[in-house]
PDB file of N, CA and C in Angstrom:
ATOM      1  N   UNK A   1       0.844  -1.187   0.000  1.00  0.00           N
ATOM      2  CA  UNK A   1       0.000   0.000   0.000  1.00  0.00           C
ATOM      3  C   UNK A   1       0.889   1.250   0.000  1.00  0.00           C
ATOM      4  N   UNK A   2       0.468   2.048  -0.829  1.00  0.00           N
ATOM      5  CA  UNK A   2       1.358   3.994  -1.155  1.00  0.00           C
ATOM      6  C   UNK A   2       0.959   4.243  -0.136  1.00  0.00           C
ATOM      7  N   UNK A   3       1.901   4.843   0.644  1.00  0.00           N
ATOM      8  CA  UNK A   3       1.934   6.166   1.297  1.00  0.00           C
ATOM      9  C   UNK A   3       1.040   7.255   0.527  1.00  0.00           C
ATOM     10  N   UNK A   4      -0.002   8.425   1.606  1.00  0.00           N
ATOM     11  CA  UNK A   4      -0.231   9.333   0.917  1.00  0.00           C
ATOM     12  C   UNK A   4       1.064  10.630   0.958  1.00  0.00           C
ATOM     13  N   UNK A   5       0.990  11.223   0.319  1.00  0.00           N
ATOM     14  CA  UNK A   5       2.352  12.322   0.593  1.00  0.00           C
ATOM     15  C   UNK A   5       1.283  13.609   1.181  1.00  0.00           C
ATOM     16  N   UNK A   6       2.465  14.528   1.734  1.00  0.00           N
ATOM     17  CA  UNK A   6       2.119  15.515   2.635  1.00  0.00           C
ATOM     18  C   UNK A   6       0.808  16.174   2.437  1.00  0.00           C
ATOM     19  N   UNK A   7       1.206  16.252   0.764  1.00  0.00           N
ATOM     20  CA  UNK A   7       0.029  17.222   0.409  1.00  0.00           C
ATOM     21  C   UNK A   7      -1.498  16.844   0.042  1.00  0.00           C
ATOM     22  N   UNK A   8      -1.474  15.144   0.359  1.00  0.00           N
ATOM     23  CA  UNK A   8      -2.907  14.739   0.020  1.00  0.00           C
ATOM     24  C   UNK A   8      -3.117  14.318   1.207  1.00  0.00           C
ATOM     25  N   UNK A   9      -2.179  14.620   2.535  1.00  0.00           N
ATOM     26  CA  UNK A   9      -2.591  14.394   3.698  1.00  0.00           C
ATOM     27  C   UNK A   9      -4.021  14.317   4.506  1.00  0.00           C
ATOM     28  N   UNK A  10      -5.020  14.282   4.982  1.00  0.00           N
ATOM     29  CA  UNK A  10      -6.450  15.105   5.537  1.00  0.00           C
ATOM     30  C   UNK A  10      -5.771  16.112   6.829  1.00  0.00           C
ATOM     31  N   UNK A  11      -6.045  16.577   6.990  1.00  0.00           N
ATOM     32  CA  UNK A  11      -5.634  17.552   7.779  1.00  0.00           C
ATOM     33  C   UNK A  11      -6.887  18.185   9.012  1.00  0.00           C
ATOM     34  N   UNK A  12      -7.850  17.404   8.602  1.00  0.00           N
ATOM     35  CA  UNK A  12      -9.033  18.212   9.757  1.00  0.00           C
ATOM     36  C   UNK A  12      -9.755  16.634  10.196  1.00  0.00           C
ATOM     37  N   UNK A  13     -10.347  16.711  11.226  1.00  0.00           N
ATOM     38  CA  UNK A  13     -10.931  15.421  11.834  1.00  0.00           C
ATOM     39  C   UNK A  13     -12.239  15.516  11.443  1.00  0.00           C
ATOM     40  N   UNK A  14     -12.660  14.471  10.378  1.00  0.00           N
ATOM     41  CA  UNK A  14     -13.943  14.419  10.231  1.00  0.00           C
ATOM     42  C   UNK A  14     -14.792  14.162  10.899  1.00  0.00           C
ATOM     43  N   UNK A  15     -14.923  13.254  11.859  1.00  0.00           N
ATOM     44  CA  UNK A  15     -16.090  13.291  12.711  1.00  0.00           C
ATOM     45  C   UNK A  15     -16.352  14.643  13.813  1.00  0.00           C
ATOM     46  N   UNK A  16     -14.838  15.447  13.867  1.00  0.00           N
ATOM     47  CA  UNK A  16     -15.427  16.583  14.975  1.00  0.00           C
ATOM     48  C   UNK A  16     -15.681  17.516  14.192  1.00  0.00           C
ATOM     49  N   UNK A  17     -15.551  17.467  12.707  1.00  0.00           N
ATOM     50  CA  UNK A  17     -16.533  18.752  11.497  1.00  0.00           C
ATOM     51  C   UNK A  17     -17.494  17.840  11.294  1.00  0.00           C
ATOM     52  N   UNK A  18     -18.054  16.924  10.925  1.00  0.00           N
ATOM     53  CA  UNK A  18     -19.268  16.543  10.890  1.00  0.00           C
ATOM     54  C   UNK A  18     -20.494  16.191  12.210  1.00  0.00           C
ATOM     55  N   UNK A  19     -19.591  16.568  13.111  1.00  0.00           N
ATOM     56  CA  UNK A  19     -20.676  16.937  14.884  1.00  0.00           C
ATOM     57  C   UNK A  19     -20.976  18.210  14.546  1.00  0.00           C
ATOM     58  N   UNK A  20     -19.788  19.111  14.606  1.00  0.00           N
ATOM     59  CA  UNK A  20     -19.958  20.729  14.224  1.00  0.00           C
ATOM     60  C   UNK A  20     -20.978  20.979  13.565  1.00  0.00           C
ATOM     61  N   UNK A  21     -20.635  20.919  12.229  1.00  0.00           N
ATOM     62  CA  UNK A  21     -21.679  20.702  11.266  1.00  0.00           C
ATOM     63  C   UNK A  21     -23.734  20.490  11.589  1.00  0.00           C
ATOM     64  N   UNK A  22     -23.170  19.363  12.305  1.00  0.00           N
ATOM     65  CA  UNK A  22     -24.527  18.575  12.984  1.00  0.00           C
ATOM     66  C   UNK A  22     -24.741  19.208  14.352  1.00  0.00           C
ATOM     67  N   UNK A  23     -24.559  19.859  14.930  1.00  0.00           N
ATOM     68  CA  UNK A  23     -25.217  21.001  15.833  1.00  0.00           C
ATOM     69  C   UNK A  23     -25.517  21.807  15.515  1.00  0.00           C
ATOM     70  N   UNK A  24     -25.209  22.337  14.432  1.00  0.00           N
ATOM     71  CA  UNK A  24     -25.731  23.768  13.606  1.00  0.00           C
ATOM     72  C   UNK A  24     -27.656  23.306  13.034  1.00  0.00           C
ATOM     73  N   UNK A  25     -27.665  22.290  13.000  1.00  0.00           N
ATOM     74  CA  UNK A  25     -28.739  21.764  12.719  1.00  0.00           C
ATOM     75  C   UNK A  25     -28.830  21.091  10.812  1.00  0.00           C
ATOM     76  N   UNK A  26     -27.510  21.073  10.384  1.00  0.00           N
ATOM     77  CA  UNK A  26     -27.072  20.238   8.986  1.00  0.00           C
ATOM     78  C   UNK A  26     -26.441  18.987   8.870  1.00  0.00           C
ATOM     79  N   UNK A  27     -26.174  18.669   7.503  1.00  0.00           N
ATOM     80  CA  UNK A  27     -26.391  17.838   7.296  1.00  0.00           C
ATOM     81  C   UNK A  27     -24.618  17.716   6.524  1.00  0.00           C
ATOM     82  N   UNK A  28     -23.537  16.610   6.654  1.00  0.00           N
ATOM     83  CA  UNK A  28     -22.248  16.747   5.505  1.00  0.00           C
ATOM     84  C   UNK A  28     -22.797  16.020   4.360  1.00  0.00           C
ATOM     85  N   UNK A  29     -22.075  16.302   3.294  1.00  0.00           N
ATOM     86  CA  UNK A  29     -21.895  15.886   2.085  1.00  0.00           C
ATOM     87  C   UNK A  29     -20.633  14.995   1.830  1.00  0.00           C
ATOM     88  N   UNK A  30     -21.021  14.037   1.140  1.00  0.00           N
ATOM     89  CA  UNK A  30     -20.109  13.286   1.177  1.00  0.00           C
ATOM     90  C   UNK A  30     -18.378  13.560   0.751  1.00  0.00           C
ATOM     91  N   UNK A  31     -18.861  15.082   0.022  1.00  0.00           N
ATOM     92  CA  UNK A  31     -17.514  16.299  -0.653  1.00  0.00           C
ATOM     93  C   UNK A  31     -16.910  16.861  -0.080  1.00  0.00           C
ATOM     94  N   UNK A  32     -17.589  17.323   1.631  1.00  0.00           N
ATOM     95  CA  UNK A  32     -17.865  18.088   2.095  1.00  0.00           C
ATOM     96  C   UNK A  32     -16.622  18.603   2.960  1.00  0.00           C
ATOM     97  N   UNK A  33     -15.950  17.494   3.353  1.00  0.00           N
ATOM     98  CA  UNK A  33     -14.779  17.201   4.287  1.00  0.00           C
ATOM     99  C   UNK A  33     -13.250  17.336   2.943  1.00  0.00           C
ATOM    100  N   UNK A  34     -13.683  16.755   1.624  1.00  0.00           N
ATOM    101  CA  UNK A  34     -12.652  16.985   1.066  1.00  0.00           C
ATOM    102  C   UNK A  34     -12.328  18.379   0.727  1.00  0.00           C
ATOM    103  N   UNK A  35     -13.407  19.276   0.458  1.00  0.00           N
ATOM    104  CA  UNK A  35     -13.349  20.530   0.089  1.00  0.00           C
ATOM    105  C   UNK A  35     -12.708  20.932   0.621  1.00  0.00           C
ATOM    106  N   UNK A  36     -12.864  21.002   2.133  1.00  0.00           N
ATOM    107  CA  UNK A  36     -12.575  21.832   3.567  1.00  0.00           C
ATOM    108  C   UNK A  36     -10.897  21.133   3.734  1.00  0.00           C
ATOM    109  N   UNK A  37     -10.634  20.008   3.771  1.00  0.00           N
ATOM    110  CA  UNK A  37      -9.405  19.927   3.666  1.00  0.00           C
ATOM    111  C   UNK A  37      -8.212  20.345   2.795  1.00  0.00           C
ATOM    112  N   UNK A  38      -8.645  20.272   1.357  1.00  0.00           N
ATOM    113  CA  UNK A  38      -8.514  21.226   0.509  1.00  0.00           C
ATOM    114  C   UNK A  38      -7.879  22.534   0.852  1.00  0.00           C
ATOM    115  N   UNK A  39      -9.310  22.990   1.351  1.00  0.00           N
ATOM    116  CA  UNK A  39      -9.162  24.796   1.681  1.00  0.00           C
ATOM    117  C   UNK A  39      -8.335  25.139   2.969  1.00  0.00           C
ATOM    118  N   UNK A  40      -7.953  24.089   3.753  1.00  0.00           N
ATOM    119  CA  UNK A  40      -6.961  24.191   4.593  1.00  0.00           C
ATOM    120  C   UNK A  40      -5.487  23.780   4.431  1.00  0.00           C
ATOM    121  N   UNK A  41      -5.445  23.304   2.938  1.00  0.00           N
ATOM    122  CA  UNK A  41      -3.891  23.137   2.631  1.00  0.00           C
ATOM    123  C   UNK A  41      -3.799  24.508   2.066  1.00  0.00           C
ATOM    124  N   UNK A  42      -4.584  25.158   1.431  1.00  0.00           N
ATOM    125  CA  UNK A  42      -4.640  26.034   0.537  1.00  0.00           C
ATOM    126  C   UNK A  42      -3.683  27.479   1.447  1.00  0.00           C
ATOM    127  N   UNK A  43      -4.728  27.438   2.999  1.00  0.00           N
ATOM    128  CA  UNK A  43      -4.319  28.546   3.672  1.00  0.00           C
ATOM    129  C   UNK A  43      -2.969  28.041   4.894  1.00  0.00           C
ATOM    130  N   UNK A  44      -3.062  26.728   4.768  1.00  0.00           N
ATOM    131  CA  UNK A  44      -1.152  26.663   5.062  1.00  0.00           C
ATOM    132  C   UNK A  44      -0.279  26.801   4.390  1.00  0.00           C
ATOM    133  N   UNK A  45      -0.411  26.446   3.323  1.00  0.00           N
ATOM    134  CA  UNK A  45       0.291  26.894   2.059  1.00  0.00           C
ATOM    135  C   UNK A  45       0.659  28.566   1.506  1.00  0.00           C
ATOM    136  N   UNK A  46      -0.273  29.461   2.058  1.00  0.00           N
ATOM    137  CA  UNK A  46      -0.224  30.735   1.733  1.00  0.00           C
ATOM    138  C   UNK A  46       0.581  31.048   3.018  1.00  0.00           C
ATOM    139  N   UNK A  47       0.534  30.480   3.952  1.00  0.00           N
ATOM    140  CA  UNK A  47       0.850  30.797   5.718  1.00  0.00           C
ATOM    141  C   UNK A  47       2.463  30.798   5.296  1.00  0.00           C
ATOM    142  N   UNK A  48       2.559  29.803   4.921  1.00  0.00           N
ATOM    143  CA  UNK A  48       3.969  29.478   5.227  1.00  0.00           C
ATOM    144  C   UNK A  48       4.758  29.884   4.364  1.00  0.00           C
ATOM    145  N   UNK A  49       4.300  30.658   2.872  1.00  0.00           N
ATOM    146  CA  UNK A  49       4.896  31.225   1.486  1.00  0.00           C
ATOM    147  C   UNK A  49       5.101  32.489   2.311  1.00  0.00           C
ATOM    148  N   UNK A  50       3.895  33.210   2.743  1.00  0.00           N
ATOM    149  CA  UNK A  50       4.246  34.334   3.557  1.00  0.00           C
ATOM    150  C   UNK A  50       5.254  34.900   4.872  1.00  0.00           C
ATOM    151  N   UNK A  51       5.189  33.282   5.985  1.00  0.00           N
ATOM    152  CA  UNK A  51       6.078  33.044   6.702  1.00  0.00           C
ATOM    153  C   UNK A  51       7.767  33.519   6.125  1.00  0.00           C
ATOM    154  N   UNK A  52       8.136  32.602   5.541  1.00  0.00           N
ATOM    155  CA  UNK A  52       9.597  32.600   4.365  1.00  0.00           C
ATOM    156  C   UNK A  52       9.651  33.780   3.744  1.00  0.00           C
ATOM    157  N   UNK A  53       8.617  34.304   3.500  1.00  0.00           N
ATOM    158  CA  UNK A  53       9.166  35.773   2.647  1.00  0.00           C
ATOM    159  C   UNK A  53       9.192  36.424   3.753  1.00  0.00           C
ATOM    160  N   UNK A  54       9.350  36.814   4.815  1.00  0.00           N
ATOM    161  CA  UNK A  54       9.786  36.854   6.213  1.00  0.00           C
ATOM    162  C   UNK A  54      10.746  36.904   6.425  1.00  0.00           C
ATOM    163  N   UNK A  55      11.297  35.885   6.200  1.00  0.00           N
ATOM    164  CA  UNK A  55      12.426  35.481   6.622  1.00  0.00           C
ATOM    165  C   UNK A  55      12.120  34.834   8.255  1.00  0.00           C
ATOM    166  N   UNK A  56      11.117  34.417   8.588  1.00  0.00           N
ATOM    167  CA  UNK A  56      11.035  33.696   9.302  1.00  0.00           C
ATOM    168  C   UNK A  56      10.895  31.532   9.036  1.00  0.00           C
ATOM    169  N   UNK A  57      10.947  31.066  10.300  1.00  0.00           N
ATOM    170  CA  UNK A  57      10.701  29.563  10.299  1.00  0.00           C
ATOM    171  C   UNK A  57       9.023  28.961  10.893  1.00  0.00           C
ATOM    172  N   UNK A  58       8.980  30.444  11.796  1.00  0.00           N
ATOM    173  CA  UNK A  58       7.484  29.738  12.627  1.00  0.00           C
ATOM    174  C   UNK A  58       6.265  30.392  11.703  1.00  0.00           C
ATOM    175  N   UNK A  59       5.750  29.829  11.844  1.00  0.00           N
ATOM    176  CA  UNK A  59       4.416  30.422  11.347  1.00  0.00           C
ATOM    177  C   UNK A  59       3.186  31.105  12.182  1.00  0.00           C
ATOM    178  N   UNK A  60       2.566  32.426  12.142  1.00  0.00           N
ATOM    179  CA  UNK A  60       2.131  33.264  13.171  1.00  0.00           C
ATOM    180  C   UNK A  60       0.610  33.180  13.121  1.00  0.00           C
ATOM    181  N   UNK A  61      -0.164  33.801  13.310  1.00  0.00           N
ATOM    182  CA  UNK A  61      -1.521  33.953  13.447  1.00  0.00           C
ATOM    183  C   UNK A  61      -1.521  35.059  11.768  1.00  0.00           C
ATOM    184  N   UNK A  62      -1.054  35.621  12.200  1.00  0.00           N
ATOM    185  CA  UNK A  62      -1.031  37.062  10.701  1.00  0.00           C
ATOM    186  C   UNK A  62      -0.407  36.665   9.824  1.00  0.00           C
ATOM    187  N   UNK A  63       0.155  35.489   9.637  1.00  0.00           N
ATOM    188  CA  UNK A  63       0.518  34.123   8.669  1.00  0.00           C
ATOM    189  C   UNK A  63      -0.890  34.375   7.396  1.00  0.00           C
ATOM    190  N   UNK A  64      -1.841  33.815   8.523  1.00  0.00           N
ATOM    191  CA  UNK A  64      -2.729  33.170   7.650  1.00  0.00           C
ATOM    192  C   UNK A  64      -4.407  34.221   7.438  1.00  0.00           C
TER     193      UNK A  64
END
C-alpha cells in the first residue's frame, strides 16, 4: 500500500466537522470534508509562502 504524501494528507478530523456541522442543525456531504481539507492546505500553504518571505521559520496567526 502507497503512502499518501504531505500534500494529500487530511488535515481536519472528520467526525469533529461533521458533529460541528450537525449542531448547527445540517447535514455533511459526502464532498464536504474533502473541500474543507482542501481549503486548509490552501491557507497553510499561503501561511507558510508568507512566513519565508519573512524570513522567518514559525508560522504566526497574521501568517494566515
Amino acid at each position: 500500500m502507497l503512502r499518501k504524501t504531505m500534500a494529500e494528507d487530511t488535515l481536519v478530523v472528520g467526525s469533529k466537522v461533521k458533529a460541528y456541522i450537525k449542531s448547527k442543525g445540517c447535514h455533511t456531504s459526502s464532498d464536504a470534508l474533502g473541500a474543507l481539507n482542501e481549503k486548509v492546505h490552501e491557507i497553510l500553504d499561503k501561511a507558510t509562502a508568507r512566513c519565508q518571505g519573512n524570513k522567518r521559520s514559525t508560522v504566526k496567526p497574521q501568517d494566515m
